[in-house]
C-alpha atoms as a PDB file:
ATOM      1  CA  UNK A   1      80.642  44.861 -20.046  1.00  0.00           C
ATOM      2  CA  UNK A   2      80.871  44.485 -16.636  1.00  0.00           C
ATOM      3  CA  UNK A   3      84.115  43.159 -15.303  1.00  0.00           C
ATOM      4  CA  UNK A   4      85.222  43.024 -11.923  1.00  0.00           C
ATOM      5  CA  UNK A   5      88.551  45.204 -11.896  1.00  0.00           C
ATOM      6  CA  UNK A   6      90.528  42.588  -9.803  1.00  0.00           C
ATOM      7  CA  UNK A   7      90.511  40.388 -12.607  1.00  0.00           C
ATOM      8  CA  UNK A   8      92.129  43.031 -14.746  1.00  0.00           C
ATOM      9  CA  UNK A   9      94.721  43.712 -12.191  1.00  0.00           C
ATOM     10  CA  UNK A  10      95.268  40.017 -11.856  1.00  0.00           C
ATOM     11  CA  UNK A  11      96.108  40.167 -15.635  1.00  0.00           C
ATOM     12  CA  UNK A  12      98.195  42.786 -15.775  1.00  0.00           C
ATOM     13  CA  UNK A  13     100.789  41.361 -13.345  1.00  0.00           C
ATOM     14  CA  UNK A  14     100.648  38.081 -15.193  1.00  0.00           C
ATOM     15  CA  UNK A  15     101.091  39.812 -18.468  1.00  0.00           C
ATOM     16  CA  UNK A  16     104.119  41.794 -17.261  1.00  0.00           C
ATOM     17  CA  UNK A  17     106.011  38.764 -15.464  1.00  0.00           C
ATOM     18  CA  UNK A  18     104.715  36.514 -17.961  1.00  0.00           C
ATOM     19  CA  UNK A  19     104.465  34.155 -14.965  1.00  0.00           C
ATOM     20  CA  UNK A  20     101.881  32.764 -12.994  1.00  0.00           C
ATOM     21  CA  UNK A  21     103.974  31.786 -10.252  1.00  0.00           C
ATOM     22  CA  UNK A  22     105.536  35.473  -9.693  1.00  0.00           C
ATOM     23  CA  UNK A  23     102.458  37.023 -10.226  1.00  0.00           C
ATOM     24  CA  UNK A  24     100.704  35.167  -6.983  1.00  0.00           C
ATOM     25  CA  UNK A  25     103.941  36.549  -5.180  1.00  0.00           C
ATOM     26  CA  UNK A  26     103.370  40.111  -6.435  1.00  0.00           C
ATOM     27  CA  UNK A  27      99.548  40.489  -5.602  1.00  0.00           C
ATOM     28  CA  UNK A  28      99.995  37.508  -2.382  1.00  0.00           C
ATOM     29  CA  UNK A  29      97.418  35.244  -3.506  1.00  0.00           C
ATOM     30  CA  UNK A  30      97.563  32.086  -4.333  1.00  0.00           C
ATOM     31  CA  UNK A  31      98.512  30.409  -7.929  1.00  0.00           C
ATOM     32  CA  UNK A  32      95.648  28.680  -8.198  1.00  0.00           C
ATOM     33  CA  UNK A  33      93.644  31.934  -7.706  1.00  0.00           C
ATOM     34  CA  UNK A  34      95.677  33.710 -10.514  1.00  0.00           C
ATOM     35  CA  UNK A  35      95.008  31.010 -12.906  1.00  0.00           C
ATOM     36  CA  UNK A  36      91.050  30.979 -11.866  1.00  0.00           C
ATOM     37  CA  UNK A  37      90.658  34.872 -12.492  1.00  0.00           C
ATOM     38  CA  UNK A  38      92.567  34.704 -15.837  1.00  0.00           C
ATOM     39  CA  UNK A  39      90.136  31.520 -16.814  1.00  0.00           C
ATOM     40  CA  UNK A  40      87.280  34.092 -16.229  1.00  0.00           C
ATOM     41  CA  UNK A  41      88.173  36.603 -17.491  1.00  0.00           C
ATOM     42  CA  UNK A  42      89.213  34.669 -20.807  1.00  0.00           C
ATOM     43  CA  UNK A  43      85.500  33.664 -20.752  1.00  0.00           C
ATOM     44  CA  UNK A  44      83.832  36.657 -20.191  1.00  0.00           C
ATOM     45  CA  UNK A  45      86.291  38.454 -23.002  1.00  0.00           C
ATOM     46  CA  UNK A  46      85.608  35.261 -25.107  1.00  0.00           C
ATOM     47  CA  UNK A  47      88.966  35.367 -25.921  1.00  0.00           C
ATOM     48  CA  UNK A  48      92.318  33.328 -25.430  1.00  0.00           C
ATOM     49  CA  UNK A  49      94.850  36.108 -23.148  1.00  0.00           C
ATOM     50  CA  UNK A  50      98.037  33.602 -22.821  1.00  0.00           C
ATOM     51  CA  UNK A  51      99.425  30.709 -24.493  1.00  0.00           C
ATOM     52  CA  UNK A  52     100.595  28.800 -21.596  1.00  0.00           C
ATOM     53  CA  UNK A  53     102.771  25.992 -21.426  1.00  0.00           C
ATOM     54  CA  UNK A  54     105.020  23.929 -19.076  1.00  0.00           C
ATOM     55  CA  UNK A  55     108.366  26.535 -19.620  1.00  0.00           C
ATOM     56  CA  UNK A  56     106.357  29.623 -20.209  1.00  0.00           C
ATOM     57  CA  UNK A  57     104.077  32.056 -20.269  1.00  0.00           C
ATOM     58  CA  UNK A  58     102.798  33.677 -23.503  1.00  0.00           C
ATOM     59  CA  UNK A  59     100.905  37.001 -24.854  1.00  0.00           C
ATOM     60  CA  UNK A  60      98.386  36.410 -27.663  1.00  0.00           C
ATOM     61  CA  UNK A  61      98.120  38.867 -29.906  1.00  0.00           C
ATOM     62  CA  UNK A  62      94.505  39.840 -28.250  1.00  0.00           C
ATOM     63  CA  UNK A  63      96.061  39.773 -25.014  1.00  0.00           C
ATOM     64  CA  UNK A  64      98.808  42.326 -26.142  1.00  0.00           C
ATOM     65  CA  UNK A  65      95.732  44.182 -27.409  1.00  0.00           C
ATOM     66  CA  UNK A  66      94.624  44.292 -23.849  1.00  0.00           C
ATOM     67  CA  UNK A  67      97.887  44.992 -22.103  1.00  0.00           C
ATOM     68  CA  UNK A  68      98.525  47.744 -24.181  1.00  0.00           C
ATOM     69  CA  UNK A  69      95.010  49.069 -22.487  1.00  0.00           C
ATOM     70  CA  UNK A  70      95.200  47.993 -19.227  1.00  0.00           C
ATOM     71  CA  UNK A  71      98.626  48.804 -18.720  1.00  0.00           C
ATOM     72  CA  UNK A  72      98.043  52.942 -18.667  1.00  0.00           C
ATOM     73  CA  UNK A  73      95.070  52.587 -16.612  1.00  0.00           C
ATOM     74  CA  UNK A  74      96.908  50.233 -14.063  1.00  0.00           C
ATOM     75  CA  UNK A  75      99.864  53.011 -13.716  1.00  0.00           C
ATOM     76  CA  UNK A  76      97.270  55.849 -13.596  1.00  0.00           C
ATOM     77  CA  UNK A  77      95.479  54.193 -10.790  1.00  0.00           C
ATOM     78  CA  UNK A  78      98.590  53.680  -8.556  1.00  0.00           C
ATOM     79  CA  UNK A  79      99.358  57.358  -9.363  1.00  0.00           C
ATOM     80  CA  UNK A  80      96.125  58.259  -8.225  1.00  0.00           C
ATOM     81  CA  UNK A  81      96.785  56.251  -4.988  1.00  0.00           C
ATOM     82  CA  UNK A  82     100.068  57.774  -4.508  1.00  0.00           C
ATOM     83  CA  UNK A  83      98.926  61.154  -4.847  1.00  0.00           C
ATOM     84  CA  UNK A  84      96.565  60.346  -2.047  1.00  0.00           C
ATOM     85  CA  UNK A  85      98.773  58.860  -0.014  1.00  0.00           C
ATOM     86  CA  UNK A  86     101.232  61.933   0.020  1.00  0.00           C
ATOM     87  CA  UNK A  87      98.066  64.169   1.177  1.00  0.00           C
ATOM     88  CA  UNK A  88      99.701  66.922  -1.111  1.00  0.00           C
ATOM     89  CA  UNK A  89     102.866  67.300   1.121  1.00  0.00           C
ATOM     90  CA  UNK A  90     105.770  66.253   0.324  1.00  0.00           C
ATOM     91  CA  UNK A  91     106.913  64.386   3.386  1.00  0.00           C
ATOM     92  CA  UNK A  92     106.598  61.224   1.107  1.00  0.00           C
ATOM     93  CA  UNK A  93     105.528  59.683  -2.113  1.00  0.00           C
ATOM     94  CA  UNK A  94     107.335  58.697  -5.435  1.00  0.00           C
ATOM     95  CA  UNK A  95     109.068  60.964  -7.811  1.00  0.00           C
ATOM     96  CA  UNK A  96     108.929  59.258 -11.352  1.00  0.00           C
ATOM     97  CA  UNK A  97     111.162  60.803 -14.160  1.00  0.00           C
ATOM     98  CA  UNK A  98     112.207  59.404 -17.516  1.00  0.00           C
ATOM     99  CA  UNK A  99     115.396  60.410 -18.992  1.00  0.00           C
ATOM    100  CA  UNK A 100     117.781  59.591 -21.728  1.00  0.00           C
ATOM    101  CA  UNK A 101     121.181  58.514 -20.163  1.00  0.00           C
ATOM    102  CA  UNK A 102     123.408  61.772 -21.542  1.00  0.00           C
ATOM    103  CA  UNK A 103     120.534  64.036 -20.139  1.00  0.00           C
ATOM    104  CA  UNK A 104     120.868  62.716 -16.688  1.00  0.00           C
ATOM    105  CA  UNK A 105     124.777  62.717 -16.508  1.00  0.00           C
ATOM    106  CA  UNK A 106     125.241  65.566 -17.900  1.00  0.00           C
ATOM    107  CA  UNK A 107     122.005  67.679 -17.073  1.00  0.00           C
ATOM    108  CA  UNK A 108     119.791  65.890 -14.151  1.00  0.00           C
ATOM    109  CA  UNK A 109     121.766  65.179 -11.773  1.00  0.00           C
ATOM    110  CA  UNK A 110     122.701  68.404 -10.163  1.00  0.00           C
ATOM    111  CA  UNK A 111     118.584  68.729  -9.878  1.00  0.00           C
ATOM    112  CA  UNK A 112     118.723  65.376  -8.363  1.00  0.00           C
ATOM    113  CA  UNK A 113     120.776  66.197  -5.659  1.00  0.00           C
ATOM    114  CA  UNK A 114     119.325  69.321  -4.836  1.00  0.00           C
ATOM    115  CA  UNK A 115     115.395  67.826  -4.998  1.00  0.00           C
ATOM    116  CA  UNK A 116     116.761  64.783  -2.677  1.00  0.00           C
ATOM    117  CA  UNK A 117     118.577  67.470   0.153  1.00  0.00           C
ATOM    118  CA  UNK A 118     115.496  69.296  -0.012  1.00  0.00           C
ATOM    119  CA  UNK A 119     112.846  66.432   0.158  1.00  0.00           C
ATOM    120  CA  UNK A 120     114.591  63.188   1.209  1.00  0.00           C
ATOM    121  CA  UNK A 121     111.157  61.223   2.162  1.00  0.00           C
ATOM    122  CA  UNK A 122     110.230  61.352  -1.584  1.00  0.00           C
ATOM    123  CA  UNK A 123     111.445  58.123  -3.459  1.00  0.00           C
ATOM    124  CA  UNK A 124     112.807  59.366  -6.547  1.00  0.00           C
ATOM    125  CA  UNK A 125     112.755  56.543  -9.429  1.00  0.00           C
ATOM    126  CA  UNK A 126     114.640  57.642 -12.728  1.00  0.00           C
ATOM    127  CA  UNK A 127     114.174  55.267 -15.556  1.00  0.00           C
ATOM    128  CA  UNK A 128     116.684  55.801 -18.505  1.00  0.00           C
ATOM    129  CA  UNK A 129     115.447  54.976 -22.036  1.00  0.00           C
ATOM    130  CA  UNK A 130     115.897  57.035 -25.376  1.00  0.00           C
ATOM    131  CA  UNK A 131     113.875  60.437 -25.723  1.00  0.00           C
ATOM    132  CA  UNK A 132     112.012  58.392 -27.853  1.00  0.00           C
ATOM    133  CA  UNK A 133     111.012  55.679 -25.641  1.00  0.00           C
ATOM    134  CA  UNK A 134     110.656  58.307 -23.007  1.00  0.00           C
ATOM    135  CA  UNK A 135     107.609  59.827 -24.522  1.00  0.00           C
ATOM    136  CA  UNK A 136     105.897  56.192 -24.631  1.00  0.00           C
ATOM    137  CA  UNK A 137     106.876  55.848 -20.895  1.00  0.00           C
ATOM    138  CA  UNK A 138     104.697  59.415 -20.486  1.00  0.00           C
ATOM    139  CA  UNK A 139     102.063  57.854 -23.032  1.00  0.00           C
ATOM    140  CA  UNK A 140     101.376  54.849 -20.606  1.00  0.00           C
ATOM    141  CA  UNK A 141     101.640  55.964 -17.763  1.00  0.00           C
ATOM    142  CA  UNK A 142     104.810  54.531 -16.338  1.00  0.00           C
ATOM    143  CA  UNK A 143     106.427  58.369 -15.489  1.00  0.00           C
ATOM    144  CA  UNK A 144     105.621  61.356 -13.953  1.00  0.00           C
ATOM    145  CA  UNK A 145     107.133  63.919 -16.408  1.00  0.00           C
ATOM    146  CA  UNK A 146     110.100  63.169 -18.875  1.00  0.00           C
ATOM    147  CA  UNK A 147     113.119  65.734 -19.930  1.00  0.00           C
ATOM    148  CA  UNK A 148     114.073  65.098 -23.480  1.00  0.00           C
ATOM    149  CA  UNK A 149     115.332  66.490 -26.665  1.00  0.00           C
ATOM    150  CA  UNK A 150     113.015  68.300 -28.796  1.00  0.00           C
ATOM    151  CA  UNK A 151     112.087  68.232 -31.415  1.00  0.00           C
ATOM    152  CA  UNK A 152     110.883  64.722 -30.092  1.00  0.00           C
ATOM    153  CA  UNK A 153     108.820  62.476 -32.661  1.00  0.00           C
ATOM    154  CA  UNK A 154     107.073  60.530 -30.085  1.00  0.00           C
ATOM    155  CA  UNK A 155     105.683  63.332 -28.101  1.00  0.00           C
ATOM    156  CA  UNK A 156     101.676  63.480 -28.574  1.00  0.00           C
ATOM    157  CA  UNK A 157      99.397  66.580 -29.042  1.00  0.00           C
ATOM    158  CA  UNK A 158      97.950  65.676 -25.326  1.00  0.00           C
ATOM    159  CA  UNK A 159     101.403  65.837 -23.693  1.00  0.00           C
ATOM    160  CA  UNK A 160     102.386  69.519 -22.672  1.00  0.00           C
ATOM    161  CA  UNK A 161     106.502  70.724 -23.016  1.00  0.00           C
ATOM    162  CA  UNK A 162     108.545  73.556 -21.354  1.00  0.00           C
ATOM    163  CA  UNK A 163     112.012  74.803 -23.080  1.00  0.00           C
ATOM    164  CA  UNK A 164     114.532  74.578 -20.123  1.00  0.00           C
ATOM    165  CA  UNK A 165     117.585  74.430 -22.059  1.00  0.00           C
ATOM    166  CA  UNK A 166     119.054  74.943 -25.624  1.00  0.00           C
ATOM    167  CA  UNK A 167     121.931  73.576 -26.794  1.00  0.00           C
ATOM    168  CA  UNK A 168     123.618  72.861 -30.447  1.00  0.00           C
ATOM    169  CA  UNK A 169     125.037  69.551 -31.880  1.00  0.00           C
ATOM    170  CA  UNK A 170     128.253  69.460 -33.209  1.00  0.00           C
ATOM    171  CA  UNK A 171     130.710  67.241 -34.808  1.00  0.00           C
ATOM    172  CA  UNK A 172     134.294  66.497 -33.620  1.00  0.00           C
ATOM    173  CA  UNK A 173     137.403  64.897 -34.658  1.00  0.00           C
ATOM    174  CA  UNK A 174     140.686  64.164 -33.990  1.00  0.00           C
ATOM    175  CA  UNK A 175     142.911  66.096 -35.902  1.00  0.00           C
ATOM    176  CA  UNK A 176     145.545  63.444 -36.332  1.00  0.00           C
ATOM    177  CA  UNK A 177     143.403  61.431 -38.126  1.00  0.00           C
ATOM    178  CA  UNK A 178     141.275  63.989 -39.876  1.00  0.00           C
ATOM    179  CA  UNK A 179     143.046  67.034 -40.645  1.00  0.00           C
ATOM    180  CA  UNK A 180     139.827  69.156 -40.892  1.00  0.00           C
ATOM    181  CA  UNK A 181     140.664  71.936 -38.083  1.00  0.00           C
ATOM    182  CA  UNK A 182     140.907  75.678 -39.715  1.00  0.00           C
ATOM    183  CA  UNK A 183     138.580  74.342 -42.470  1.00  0.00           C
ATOM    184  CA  UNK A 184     134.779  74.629 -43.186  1.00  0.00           C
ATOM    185  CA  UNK A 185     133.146  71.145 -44.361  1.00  0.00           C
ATOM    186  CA  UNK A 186     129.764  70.721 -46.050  1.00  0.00           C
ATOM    187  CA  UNK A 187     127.810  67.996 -45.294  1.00  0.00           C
ATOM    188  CA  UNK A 188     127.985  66.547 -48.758  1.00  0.00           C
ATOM    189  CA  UNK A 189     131.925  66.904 -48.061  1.00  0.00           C
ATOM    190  CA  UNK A 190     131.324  64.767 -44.108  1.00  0.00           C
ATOM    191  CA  UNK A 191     129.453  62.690 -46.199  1.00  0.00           C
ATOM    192  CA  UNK A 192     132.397  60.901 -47.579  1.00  0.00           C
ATOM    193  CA  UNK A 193     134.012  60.609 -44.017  1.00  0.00           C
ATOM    194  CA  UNK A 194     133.184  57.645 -41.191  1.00  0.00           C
ATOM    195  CA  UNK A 195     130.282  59.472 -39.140  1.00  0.00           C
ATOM    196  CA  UNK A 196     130.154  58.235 -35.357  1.00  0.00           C
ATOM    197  CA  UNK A 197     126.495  59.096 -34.159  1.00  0.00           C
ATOM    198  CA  UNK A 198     123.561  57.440 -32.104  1.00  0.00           C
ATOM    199  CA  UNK A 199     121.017  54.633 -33.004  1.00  0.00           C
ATOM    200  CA  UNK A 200     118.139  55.507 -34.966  1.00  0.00           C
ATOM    201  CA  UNK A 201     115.569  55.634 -32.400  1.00  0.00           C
ATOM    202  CA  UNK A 202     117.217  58.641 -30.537  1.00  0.00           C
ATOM    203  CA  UNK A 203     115.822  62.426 -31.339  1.00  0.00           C
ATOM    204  CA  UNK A 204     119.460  63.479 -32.243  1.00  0.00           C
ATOM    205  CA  UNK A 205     119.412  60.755 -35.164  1.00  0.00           C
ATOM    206  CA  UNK A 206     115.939  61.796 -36.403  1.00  0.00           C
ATOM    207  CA  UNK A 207     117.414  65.461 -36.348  1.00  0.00           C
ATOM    208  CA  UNK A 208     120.660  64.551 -38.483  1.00  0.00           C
ATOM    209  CA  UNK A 209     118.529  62.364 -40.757  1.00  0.00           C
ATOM    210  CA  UNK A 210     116.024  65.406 -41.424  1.00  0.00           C
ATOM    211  CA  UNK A 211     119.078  68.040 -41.941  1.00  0.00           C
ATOM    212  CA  UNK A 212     121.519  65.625 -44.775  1.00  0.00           C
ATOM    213  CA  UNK A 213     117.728  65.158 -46.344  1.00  0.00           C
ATOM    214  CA  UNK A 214     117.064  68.458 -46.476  1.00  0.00           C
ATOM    215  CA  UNK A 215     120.314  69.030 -48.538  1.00  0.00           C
ATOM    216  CA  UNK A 216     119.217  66.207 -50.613  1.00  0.00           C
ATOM    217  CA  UNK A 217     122.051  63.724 -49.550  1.00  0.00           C
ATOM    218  CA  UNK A 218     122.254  60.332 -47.507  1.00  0.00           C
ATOM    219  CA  UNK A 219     123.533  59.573 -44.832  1.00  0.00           C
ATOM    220  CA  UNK A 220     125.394  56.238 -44.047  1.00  0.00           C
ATOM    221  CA  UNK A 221     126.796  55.845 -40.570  1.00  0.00           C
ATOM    222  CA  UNK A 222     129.919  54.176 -40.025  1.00  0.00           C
ATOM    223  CA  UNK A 223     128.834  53.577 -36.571  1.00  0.00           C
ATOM    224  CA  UNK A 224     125.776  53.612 -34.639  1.00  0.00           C
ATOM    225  CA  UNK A 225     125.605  53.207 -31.240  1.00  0.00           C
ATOM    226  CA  UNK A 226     123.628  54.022 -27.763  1.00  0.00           C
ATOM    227  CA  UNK A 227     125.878  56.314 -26.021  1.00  0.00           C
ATOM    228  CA  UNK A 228     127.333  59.813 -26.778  1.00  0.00           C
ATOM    229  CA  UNK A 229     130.025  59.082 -24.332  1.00  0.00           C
ATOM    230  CA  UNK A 230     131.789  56.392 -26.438  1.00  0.00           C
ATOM    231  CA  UNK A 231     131.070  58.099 -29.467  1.00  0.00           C
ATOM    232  CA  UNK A 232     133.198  60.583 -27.856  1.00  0.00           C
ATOM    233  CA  UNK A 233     135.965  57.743 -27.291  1.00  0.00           C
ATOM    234  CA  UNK A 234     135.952  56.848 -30.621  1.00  0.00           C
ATOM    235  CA  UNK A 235     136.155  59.878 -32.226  1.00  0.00           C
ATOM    236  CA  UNK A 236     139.352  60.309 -29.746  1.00  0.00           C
ATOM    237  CA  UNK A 237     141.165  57.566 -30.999  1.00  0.00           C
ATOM    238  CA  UNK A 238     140.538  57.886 -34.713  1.00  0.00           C
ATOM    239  CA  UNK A 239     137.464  55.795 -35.706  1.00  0.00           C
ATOM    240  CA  UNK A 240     135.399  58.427 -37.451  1.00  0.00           C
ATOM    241  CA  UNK A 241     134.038  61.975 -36.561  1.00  0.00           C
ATOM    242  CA  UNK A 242     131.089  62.030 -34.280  1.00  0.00           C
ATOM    243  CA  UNK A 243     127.780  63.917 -34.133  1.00  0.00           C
ATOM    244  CA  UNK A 244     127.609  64.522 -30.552  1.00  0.00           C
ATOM    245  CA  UNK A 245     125.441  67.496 -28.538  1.00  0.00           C
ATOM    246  CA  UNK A 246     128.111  70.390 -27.679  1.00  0.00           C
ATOM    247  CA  UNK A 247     127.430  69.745 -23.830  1.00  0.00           C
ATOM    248  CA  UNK A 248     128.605  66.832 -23.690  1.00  0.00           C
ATOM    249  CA  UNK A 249     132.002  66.961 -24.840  1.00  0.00           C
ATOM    250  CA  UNK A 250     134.236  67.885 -22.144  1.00  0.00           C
ATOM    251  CA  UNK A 251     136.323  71.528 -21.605  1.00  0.00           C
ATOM    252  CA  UNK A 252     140.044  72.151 -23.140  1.00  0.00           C
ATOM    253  CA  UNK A 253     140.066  68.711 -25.151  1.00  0.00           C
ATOM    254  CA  UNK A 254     143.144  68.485 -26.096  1.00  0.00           C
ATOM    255  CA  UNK A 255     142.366  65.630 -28.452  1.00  0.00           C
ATOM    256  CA  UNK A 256     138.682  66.916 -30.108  1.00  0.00           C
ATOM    257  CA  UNK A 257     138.497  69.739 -32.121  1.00  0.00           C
ATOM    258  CA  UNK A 258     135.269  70.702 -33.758  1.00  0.00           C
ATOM    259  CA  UNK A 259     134.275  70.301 -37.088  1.00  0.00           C
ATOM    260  CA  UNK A 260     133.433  73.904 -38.597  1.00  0.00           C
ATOM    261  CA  UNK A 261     130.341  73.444 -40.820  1.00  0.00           C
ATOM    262  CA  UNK A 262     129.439  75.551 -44.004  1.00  0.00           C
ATOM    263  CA  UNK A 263     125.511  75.008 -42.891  1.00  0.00           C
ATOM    264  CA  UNK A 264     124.139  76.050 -39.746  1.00  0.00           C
ATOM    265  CA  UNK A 265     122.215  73.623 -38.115  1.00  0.00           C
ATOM    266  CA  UNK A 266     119.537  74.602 -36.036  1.00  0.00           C
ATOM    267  CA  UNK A 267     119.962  74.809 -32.038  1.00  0.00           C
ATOM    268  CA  UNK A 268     117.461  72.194 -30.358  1.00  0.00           C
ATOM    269  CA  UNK A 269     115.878  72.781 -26.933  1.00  0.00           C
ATOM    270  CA  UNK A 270     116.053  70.191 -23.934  1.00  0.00           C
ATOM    271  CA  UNK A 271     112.369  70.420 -22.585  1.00  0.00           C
ATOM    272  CA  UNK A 272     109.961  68.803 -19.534  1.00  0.00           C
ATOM    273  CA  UNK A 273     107.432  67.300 -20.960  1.00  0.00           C
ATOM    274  CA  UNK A 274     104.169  66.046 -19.001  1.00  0.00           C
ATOM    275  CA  UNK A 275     100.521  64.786 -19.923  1.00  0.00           C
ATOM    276  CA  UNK A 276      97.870  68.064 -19.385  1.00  0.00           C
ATOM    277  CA  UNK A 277      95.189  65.705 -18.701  1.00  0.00           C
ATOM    278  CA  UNK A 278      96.530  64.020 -15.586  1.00  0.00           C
ATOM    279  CA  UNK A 279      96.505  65.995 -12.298  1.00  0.00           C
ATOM    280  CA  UNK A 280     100.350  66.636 -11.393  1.00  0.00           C
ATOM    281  CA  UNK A 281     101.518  65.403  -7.776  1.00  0.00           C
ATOM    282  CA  UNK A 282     103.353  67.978  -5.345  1.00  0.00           C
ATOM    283  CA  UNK A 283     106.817  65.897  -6.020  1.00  0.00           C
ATOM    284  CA  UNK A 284     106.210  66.377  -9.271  1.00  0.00           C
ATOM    285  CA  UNK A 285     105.320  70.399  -9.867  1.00  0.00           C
ATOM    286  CA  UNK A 286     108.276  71.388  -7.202  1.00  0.00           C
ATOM    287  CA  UNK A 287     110.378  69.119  -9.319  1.00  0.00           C
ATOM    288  CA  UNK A 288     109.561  70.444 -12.304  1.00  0.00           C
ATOM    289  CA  UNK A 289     109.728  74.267 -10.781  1.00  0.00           C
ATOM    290  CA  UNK A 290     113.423  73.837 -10.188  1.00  0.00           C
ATOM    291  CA  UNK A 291     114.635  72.923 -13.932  1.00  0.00           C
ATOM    292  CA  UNK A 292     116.224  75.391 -15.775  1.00  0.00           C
ATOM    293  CA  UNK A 293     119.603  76.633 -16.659  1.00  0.00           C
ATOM    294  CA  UNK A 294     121.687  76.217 -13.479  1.00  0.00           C
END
């Protein structure tokens, strides 16, 4: 089928803003023109894209369908342009990373800062999601390279990793409120405490999931939340003991002690993962050069 790839890129921008109005701002035509294209295009899909009606703008399922298509191919051709703009130097261009939040604070951002003193004419763009999430961000497009936790469920067989770091995950109290220190706890034994650890779409969830069901037990969070830094605060003032990565919790503690553990978990590696199929842009491989242990 032969369809003229303005009209696609006219969708796309409606699709995202859900808006006719913003889109004609975004691609500086005029409304009228964005709802023309999206009328022929409808037509020569034969399908319905948007259910539109005086408040707002709609996806039907069909055009979700075609979002999740067009979307990938949109970011790979503004990659492509990019690339070509920056004539392989690095004297300009866009740097995009995808990063969980506790990787960046307490891992990125030394790289950060030295990438930016070394190249300041390359925008850097940083978009935080889950490690999760992440890995769709490298499925469609929307990133250069991510740095997550692995092992990482959402990682595909097309997208290539690099170990740059290892760490373990621990779990820590507060001994006034959970007299544990000196002692070694199984998990079946935690099980019967409050456990403080992240949302369920996180790696480090998936990875405490996997090790109670390997020892056959369940595992009920007291509390679930988004960020290893308050889980840290709560396990400081008594709420529960929380599952936390050991680099995140901060030197000579004098409130957090760790939890000895009669199992030994496994260590996990932090890794840079990109897609092999998709040429890599200068920003990106010098970037990617640097990471390591510091």
């Amino acid at each position: 089928m032969d369809i003229n790839y303005e009209l696609y890129k006219v969708f796309y921008h409606v699709a995202t803003t859900l808006s006719f109005s913003e889109a004609s701002k975004q691609l500086f035509i005029s409304q009228s023109a964005v709802s023309q294209s999206i009328k022929v295009l409808e037509k020569k899909l034969n399908q319905t894209l948007f259910v539109r009606s005086t408040k707002k703008v709609q996806l039907t399922p069909e055009g979700d369908i075609l979002l999740k298509h067009i979307e990938p191919a949109i970011n790979l051709i503004q990659k492509g342009e990019n690339q070509l703009l920056e004539a392989n130097t690095l004297n300009g261009g866009q740097l995009r990373i995808g990063a969980s939040d506790t990787i960046c604070r307490y891992y990125l951002v030394p790289y950060l800062n030295r990438f930016h003193k070394t190249y300041p004419n390359v925008h850097i763009k940083v978009t935080n999601q889950t490690s999760i999430e992440c890995a769709h961000l490298l499925e469609t497009g929307q990133v250069d390279f991510i740095i997550t936790n692995y092992p990482n469920s959402g990682l595909l067989s097309s997208q290539s990793t690099r170990v740059i770091n290892e760490f373990s995950d621990v779990f820590v109290a507060n001994q006034e409120y959970f007299p544990l220190k000196g002692q070694t706890v199984s998990l079946q034994t935690l099980q019967t405490y409050p456990i403080l650890m992240l949302e369920r779409k996180s790696t480090t969830s998936e990875f405490l999931h996997h090790m109670f069901q390997k020892e056959q037990l369940d595992l009920v969070p007291e509390i679930e939340l988004s960020s290893n830094d308050l889980l840290i605060d709560l396990a400081r003032i008594g709420l529960g003991i929380a599952f936390v990565p050991d680099f995140c919790i901060p030197e000579n503690d004098k409130d957090l002690f760790q939890v000895r553990l009669s199992e030994k978990l496994p260590t996990r590696q932090m890794v840079v993962a990109y897609n092999e199929n998709i040429p890599v842009s200068q920003a990106s491989k010098q970037f990617m050069d640097m990471l390591g242990p510091l």
